[in-house]
PDB file of N, CA and C in Angstrom:
ATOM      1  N   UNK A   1       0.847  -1.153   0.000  1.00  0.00           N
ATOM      2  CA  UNK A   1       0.000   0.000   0.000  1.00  0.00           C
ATOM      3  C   UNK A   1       0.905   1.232   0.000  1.00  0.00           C
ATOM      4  N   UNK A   2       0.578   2.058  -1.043  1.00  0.00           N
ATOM      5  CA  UNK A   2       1.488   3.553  -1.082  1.00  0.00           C
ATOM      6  C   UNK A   2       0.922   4.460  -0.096  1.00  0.00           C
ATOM      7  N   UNK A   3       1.885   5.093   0.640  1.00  0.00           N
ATOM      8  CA  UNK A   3       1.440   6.421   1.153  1.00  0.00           C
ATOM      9  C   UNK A   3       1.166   7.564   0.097  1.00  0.00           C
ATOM     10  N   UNK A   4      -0.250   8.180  -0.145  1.00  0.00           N
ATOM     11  CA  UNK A   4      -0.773   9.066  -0.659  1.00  0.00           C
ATOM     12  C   UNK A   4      -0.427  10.195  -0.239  1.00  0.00           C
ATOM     13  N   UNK A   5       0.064  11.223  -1.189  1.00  0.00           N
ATOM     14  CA  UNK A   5       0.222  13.035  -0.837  1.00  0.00           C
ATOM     15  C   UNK A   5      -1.115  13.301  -0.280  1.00  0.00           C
ATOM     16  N   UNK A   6      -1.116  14.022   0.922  1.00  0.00           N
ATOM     17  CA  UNK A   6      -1.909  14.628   1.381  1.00  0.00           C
ATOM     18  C   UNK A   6      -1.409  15.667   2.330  1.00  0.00           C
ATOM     19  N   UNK A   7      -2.167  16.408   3.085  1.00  0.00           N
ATOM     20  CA  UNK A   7      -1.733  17.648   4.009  1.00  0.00           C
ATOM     21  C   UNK A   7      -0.648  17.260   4.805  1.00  0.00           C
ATOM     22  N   UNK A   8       0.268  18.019   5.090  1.00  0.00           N
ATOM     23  CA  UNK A   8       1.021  17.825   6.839  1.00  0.00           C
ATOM     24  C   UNK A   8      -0.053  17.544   7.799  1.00  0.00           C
ATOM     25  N   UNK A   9       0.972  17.246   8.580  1.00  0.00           N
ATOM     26  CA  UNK A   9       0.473  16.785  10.073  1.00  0.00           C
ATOM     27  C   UNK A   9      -0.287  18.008  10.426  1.00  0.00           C
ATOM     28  N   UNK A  10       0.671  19.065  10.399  1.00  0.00           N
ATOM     29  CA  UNK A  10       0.121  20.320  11.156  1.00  0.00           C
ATOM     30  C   UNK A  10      -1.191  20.735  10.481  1.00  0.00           C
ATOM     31  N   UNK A  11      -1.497  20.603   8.969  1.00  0.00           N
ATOM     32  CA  UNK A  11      -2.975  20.849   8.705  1.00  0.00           C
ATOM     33  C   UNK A  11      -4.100  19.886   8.971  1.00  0.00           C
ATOM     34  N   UNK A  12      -3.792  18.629   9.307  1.00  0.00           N
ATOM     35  CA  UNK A  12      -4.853  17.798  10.024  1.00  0.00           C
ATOM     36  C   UNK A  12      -5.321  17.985  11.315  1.00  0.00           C
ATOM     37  N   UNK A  13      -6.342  17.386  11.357  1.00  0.00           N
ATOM     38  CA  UNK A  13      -7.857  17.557  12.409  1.00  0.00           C
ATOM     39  C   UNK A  13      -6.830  16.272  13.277  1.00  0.00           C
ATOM     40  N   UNK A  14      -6.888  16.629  14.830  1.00  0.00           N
ATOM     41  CA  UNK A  14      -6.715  15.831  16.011  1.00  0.00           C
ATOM     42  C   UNK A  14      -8.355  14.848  15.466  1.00  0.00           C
ATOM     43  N   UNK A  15      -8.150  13.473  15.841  1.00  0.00           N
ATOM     44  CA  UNK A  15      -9.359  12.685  15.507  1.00  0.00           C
ATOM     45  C   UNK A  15      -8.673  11.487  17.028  1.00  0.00           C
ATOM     46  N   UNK A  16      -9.357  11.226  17.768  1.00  0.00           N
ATOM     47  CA  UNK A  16      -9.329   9.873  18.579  1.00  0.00           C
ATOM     48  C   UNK A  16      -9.897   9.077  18.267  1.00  0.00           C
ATOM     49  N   UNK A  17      -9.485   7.838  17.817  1.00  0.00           N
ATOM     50  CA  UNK A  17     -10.162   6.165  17.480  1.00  0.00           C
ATOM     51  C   UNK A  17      -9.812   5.569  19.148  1.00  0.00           C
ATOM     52  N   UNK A  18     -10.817   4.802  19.295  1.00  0.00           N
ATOM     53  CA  UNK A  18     -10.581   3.689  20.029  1.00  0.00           C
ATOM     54  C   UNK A  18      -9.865   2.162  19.460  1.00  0.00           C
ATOM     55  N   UNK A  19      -9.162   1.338  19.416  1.00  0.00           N
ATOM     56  CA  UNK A  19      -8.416   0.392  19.006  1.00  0.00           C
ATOM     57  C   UNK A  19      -8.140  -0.734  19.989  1.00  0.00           C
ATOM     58  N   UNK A  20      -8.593  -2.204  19.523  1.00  0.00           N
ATOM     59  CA  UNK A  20      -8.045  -3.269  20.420  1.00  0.00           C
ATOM     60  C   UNK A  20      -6.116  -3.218  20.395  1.00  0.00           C
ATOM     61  N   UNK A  21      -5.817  -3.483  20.993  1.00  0.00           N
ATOM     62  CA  UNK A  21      -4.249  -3.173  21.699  1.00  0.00           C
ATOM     63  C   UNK A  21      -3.666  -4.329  20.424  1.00  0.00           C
ATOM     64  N   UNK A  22      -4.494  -4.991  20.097  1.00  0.00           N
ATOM     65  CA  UNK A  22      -4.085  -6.260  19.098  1.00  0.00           C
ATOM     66  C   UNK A  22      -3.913  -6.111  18.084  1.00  0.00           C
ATOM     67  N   UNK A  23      -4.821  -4.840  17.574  1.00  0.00           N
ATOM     68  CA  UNK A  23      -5.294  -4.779  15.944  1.00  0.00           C
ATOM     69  C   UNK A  23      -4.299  -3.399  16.251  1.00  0.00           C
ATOM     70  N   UNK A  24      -3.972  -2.669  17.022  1.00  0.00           N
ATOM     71  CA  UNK A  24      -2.948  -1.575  17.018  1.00  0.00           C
ATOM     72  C   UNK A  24      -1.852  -2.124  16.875  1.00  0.00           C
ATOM     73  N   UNK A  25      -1.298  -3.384  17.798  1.00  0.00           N
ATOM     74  CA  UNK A  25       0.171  -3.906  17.670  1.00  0.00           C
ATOM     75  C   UNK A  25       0.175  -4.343  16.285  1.00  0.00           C
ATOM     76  N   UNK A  26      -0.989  -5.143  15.709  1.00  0.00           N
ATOM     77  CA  UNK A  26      -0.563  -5.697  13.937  1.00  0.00           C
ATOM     78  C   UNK A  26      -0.067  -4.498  13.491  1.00  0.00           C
ATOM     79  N   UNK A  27      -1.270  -3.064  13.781  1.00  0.00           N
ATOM     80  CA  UNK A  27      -0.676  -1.998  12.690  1.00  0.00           C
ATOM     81  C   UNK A  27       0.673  -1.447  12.638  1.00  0.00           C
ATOM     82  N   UNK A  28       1.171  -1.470  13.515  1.00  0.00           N
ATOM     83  CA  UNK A  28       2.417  -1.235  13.944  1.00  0.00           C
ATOM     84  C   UNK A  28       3.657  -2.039  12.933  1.00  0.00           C
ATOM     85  N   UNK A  29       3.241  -3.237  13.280  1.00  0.00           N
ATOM     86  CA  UNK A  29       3.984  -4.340  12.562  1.00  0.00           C
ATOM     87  C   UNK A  29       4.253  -4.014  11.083  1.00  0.00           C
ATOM     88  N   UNK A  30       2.388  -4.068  10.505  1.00  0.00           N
ATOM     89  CA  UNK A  30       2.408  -3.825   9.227  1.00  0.00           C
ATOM     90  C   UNK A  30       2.888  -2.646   8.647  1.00  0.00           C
ATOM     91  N   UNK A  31       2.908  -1.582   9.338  1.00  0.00           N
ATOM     92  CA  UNK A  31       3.323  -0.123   8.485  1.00  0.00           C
ATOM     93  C   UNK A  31       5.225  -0.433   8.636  1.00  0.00           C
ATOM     94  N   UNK A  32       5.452  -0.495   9.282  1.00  0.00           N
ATOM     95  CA  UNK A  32       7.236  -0.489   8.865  1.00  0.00           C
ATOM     96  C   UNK A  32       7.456   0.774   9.328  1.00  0.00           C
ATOM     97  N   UNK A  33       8.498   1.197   8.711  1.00  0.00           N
ATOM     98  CA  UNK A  33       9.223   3.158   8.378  1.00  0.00           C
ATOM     99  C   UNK A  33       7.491   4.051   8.304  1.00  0.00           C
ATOM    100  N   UNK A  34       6.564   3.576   7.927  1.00  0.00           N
ATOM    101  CA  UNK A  34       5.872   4.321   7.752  1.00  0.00           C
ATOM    102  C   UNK A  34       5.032   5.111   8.955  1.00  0.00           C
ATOM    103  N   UNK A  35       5.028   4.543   9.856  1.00  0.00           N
ATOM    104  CA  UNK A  35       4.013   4.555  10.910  1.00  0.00           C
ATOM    105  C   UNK A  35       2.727   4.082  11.207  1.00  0.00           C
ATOM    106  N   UNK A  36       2.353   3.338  11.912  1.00  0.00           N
ATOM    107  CA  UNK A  36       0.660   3.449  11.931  1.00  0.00           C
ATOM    108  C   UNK A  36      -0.261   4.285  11.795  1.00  0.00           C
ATOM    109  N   UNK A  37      -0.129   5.335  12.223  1.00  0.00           N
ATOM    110  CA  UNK A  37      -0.985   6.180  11.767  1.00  0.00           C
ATOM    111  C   UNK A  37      -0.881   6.783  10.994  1.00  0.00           C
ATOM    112  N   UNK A  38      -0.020   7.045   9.834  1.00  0.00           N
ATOM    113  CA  UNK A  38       0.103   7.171   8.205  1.00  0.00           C
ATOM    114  C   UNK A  38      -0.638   5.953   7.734  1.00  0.00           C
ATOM    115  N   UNK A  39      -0.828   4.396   8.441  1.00  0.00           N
ATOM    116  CA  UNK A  39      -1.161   3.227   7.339  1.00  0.00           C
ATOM    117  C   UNK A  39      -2.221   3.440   7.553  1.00  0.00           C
ATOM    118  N   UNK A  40      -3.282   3.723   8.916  1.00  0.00           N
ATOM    119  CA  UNK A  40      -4.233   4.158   8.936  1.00  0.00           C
ATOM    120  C   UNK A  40      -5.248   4.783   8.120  1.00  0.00           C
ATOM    121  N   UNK A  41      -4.341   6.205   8.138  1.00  0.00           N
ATOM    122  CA  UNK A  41      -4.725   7.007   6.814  1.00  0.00           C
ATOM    123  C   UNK A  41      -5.111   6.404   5.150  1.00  0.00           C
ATOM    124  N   UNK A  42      -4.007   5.657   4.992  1.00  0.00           N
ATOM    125  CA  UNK A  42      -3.877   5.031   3.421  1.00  0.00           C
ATOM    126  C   UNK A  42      -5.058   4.033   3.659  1.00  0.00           C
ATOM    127  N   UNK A  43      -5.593   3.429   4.731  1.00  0.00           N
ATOM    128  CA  UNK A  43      -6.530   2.215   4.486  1.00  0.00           C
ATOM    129  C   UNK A  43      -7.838   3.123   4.243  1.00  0.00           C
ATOM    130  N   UNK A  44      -7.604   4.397   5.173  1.00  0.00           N
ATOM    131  CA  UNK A  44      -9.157   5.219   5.371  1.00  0.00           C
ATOM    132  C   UNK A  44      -9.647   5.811   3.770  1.00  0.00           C
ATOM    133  N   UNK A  45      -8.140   6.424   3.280  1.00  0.00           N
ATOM    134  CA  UNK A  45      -8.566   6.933   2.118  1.00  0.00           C
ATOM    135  C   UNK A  45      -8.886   5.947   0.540  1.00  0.00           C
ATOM    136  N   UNK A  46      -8.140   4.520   1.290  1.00  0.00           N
ATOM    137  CA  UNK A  46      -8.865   3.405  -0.125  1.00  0.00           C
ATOM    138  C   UNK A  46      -9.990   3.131   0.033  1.00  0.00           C
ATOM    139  N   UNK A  47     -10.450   2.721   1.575  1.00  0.00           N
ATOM    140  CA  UNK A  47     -12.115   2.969   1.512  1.00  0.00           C
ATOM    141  C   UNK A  47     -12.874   3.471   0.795  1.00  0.00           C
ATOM    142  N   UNK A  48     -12.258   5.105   1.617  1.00  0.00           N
ATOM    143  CA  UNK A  48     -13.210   6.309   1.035  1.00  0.00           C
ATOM    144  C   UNK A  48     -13.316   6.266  -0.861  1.00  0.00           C
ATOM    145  N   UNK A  49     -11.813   6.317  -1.670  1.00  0.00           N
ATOM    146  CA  UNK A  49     -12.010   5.876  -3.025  1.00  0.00           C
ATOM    147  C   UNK A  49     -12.874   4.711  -3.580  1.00  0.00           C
ATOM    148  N   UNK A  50     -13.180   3.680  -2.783  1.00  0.00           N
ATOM    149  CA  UNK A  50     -13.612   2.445  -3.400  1.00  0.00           C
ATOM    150  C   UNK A  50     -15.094   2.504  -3.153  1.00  0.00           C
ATOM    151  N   UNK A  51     -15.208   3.399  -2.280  1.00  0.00           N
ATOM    152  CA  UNK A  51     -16.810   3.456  -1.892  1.00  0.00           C
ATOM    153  C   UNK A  51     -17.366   4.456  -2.917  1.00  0.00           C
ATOM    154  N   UNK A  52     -16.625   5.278  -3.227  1.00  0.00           N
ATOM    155  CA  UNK A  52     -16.985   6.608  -4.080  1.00  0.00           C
ATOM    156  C   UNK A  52     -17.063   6.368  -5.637  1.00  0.00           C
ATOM    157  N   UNK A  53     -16.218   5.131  -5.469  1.00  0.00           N
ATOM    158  CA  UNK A  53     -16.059   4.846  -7.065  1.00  0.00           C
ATOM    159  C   UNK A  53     -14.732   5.684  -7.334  1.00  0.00           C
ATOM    160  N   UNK A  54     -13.720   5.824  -6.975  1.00  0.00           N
ATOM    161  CA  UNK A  54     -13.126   6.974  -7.546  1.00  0.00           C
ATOM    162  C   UNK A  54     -11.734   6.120  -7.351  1.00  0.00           C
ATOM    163  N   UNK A  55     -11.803   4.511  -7.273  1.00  0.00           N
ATOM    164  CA  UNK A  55     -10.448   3.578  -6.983  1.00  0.00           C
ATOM    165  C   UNK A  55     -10.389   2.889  -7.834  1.00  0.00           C
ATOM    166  N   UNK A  56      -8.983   3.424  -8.602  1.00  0.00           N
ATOM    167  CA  UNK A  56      -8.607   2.964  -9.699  1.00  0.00           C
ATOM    168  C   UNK A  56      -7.169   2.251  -9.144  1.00  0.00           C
ATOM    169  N   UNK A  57      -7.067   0.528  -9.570  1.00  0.00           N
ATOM    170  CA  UNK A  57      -5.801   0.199  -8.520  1.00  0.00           C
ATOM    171  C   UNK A  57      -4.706   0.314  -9.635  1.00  0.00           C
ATOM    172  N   UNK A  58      -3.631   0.131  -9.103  1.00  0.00           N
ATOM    173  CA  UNK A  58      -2.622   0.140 -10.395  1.00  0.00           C
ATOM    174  C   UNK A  58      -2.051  -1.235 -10.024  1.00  0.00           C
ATOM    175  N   UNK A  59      -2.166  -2.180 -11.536  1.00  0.00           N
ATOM    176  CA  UNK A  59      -1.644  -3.346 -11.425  1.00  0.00           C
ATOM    177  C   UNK A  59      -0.134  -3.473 -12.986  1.00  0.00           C
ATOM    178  N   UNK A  60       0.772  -4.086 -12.597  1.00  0.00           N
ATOM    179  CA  UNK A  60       1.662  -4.307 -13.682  1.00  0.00           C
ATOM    180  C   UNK A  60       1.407  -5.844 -14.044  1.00  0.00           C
ATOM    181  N   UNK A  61       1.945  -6.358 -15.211  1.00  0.00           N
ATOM    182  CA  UNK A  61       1.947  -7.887 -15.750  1.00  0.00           C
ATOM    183  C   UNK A  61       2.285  -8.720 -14.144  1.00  0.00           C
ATOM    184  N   UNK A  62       3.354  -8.228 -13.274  1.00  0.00           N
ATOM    185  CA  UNK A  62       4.169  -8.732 -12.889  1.00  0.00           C
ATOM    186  C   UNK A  62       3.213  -9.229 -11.287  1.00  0.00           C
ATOM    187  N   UNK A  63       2.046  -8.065 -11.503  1.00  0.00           N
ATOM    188  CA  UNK A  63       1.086  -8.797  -9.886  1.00  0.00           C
ATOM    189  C   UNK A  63       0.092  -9.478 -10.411  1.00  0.00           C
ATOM    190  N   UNK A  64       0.200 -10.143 -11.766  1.00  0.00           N
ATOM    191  CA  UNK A  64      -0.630 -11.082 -11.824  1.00  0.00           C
ATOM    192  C   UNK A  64       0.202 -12.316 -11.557  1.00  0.00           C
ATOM    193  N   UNK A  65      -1.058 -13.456 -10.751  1.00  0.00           N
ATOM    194  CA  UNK A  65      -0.601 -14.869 -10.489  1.00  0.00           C
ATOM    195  C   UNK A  65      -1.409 -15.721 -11.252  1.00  0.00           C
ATOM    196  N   UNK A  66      -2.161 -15.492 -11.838  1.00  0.00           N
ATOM    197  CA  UNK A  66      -2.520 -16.691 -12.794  1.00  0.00           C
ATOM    198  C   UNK A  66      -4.053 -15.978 -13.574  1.00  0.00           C
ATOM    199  N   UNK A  67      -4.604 -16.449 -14.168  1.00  0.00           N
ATOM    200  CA  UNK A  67      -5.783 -16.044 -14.985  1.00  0.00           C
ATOM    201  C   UNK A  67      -6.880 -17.132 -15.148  1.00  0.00           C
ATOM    202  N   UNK A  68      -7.866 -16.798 -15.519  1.00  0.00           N
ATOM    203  CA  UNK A  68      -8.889 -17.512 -15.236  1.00  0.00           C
ATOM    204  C   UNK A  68      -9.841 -17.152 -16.667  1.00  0.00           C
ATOM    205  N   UNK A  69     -10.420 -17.651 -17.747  1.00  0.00           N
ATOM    206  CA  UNK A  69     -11.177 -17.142 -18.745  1.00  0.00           C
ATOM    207  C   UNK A  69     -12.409 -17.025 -18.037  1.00  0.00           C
ATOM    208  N   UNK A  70     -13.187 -16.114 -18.879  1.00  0.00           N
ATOM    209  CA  UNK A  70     -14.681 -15.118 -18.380  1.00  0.00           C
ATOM    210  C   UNK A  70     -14.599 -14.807 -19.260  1.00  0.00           C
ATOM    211  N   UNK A  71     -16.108 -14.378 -19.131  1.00  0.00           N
ATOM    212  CA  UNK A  71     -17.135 -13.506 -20.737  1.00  0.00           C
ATOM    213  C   UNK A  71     -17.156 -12.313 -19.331  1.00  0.00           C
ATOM    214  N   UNK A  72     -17.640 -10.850 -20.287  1.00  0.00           N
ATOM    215  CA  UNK A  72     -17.546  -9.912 -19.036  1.00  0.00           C
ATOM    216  C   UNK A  72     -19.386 -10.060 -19.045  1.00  0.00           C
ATOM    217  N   UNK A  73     -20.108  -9.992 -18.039  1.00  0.00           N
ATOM    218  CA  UNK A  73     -21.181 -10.056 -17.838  1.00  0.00           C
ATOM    219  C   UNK A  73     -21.965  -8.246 -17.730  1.00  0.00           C
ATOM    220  N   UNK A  74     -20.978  -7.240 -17.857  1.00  0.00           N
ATOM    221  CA  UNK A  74     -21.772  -5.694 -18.056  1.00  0.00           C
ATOM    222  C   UNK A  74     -19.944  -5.188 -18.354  1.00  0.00           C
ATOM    223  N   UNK A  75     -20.145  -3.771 -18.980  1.00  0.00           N
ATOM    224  CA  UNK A  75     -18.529  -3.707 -19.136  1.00  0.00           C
ATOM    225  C   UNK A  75     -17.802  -3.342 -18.208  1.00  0.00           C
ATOM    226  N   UNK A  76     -16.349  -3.393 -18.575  1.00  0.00           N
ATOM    227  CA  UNK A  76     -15.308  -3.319 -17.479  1.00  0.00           C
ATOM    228  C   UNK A  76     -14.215  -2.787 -18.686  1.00  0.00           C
ATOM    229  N   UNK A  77     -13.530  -2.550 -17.248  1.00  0.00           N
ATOM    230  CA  UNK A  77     -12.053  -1.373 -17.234  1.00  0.00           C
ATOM    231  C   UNK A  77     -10.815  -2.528 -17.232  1.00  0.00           C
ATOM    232  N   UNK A  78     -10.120  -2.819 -18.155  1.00  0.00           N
ATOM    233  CA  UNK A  78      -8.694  -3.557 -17.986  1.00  0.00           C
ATOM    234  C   UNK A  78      -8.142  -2.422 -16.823  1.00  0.00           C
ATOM    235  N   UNK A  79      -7.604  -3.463 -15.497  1.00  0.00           N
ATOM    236  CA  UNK A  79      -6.836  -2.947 -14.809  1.00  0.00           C
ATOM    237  C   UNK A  79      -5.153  -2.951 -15.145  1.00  0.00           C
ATOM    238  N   UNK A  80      -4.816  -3.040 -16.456  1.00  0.00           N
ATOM    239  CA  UNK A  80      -3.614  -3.131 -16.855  1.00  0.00           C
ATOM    240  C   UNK A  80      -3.062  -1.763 -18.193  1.00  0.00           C
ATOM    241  N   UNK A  81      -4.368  -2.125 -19.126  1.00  0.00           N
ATOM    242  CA  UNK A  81      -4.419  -1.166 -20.107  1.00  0.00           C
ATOM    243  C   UNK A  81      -5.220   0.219 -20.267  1.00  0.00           C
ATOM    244  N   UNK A  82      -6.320  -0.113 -19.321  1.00  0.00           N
ATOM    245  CA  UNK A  82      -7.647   0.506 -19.286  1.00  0.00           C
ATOM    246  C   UNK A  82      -8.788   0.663 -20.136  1.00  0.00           C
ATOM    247  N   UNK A  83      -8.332  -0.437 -21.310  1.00  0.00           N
ATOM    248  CA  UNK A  83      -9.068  -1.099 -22.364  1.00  0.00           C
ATOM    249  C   UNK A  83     -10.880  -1.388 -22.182  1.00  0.00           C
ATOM    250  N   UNK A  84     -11.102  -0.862 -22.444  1.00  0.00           N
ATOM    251  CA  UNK A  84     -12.564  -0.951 -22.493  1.00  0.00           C
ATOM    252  C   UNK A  84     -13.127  -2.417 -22.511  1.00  0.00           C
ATOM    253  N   UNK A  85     -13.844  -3.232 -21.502  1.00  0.00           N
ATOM    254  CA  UNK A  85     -13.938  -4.797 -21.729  1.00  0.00           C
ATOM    255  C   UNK A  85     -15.836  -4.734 -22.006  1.00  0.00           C
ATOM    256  N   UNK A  86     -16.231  -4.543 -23.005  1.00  0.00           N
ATOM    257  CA  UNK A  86     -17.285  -4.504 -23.120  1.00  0.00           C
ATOM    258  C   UNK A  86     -18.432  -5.841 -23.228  1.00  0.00           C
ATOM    259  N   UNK A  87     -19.885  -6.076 -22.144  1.00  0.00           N
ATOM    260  CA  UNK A  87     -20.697  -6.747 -21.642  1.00  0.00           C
ATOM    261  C   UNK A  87     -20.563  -8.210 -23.086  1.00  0.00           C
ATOM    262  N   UNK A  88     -20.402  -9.048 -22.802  1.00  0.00           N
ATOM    263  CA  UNK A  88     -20.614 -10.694 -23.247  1.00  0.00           C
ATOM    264  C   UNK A  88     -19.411 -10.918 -24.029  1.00  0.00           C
ATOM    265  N   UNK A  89     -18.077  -9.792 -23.934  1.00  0.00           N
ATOM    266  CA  UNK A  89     -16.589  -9.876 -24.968  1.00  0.00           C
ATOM    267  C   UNK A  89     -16.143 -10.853 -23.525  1.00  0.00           C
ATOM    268  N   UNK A  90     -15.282 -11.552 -24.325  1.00  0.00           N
ATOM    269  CA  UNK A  90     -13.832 -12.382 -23.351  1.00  0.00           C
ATOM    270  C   UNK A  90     -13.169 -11.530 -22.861  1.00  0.00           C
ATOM    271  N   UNK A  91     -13.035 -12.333 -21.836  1.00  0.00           N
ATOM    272  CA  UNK A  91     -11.972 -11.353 -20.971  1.00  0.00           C
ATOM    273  C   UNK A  91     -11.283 -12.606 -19.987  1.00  0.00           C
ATOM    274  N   UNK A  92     -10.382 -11.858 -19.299  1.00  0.00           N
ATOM    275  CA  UNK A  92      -9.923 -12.881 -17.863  1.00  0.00           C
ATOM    276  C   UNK A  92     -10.455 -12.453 -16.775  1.00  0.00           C
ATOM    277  N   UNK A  93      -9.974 -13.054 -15.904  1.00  0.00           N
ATOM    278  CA  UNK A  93     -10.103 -12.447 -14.206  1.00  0.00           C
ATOM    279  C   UNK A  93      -8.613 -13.060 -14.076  1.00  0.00           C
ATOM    280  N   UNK A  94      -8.221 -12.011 -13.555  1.00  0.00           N
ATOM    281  CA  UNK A  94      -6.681 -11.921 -12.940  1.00  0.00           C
ATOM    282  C   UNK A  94      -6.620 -12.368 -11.488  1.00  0.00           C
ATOM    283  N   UNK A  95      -5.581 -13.288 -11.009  1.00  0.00           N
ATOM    284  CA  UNK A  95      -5.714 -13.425  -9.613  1.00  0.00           C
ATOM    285  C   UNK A  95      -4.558 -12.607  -9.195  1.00  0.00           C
ATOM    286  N   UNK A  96      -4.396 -11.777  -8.204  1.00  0.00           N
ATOM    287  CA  UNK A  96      -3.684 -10.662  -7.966  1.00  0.00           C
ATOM    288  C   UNK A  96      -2.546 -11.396  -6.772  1.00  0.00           C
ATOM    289  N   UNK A  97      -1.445 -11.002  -6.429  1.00  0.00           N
ATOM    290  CA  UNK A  97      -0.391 -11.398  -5.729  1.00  0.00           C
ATOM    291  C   UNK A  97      -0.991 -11.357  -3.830  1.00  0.00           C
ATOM    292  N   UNK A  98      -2.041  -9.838  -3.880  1.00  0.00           N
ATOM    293  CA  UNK A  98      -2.936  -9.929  -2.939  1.00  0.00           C
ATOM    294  C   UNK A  98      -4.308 -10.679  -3.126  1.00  0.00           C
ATOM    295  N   UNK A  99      -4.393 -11.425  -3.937  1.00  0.00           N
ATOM    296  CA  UNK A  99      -4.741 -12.267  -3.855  1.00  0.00           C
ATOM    297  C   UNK A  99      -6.540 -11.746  -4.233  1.00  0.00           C
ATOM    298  N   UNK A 100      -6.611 -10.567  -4.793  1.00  0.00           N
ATOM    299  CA  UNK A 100      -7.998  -9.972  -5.887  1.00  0.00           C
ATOM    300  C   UNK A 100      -8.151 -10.362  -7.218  1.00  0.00           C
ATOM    301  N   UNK A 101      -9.041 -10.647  -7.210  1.00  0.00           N
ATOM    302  CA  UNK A 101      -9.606 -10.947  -8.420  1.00  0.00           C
ATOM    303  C   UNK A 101      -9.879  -9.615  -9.683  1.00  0.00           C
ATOM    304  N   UNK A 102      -9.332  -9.404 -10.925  1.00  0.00           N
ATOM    305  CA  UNK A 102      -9.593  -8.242 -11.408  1.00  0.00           C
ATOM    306  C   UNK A 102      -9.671  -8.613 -12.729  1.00  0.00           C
ATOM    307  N   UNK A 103     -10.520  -7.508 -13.588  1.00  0.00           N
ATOM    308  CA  UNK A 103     -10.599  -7.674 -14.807  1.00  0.00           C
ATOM    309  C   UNK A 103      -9.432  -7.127 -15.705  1.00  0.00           C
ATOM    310  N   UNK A 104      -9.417  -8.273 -16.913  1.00  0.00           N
ATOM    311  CA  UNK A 104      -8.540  -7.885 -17.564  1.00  0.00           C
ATOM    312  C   UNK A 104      -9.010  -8.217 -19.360  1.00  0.00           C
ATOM    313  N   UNK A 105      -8.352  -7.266 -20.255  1.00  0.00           N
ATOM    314  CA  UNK A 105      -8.430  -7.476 -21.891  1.00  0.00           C
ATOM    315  C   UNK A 105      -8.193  -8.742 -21.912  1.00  0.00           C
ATOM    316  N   UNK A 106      -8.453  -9.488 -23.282  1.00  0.00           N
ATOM    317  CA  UNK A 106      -7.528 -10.835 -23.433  1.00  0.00           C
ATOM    318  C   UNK A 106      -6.133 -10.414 -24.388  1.00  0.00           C
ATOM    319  N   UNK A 107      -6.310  -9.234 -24.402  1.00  0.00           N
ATOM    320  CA  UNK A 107      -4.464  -8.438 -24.650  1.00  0.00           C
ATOM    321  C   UNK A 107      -3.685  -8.239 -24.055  1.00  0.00           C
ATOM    322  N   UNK A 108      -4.094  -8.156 -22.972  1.00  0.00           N
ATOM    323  CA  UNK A 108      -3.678  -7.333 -21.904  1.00  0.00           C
ATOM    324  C   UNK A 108      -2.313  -7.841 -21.128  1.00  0.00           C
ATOM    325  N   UNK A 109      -2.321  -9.578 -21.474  1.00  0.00           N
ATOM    326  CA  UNK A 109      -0.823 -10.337 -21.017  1.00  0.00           C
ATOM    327  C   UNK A 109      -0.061 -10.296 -21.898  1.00  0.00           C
ATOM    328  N   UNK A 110      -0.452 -10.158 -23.280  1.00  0.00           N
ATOM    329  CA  UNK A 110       0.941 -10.298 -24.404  1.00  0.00           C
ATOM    330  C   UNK A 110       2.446  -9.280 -24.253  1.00  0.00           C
TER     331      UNK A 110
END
């Protein structure tokens, strides 16, 4: 997960979460150099994009783990090319290194 440009510290809002001591120590773990409460941030704002519609992921050849054939059932966005996958065309489903499922062209691996 990338840390996203956003404001300094000093232009953010003080906010208190409550947190099990458990799911704080993972975050800890998981952010690295970054901090927890920077990874925080990055999980709050993929939410907020994915709920809004406004999450576009970026995938290379190299985070796909295998493929799967599909007809697209309404259209879709190649997450590789951004190829237009339009409703009953072939397509794949990509299995992602995190382990998502995503649409892809049937160009889109060559």
């Amino acid at each position: 997960m990338e840390t996203q440009t956003r404001s300094t510290t000093t232009q953010m809002e003080v906010t208190s979460i409550r947190l099990e001591r458990s799911l704080k120590e993972k975050l800890k773990e998981l952010s690295g150099n970054q901090g927890y409460q920077a990874l925080i941030r990055d999980i709050l704002w993929n939410y907020v994009h994915q709920k809004s519609g406004d999450y576009r992921p970026h995938f290379s050849k190299f985070d796909i783990r295998a493929r799967i054939d599909a007809i697209a059932e309404k259209d879709e966005s190649c997450v590789l090319t951004g190829e237009l996958i339009q409703e009953n065309e072939p397509m794949y489903l990509g299995l992602t290194l995190s382990g998502d499922l995503v649409p892809l062209s049937v160009n889109s691996l060559r």
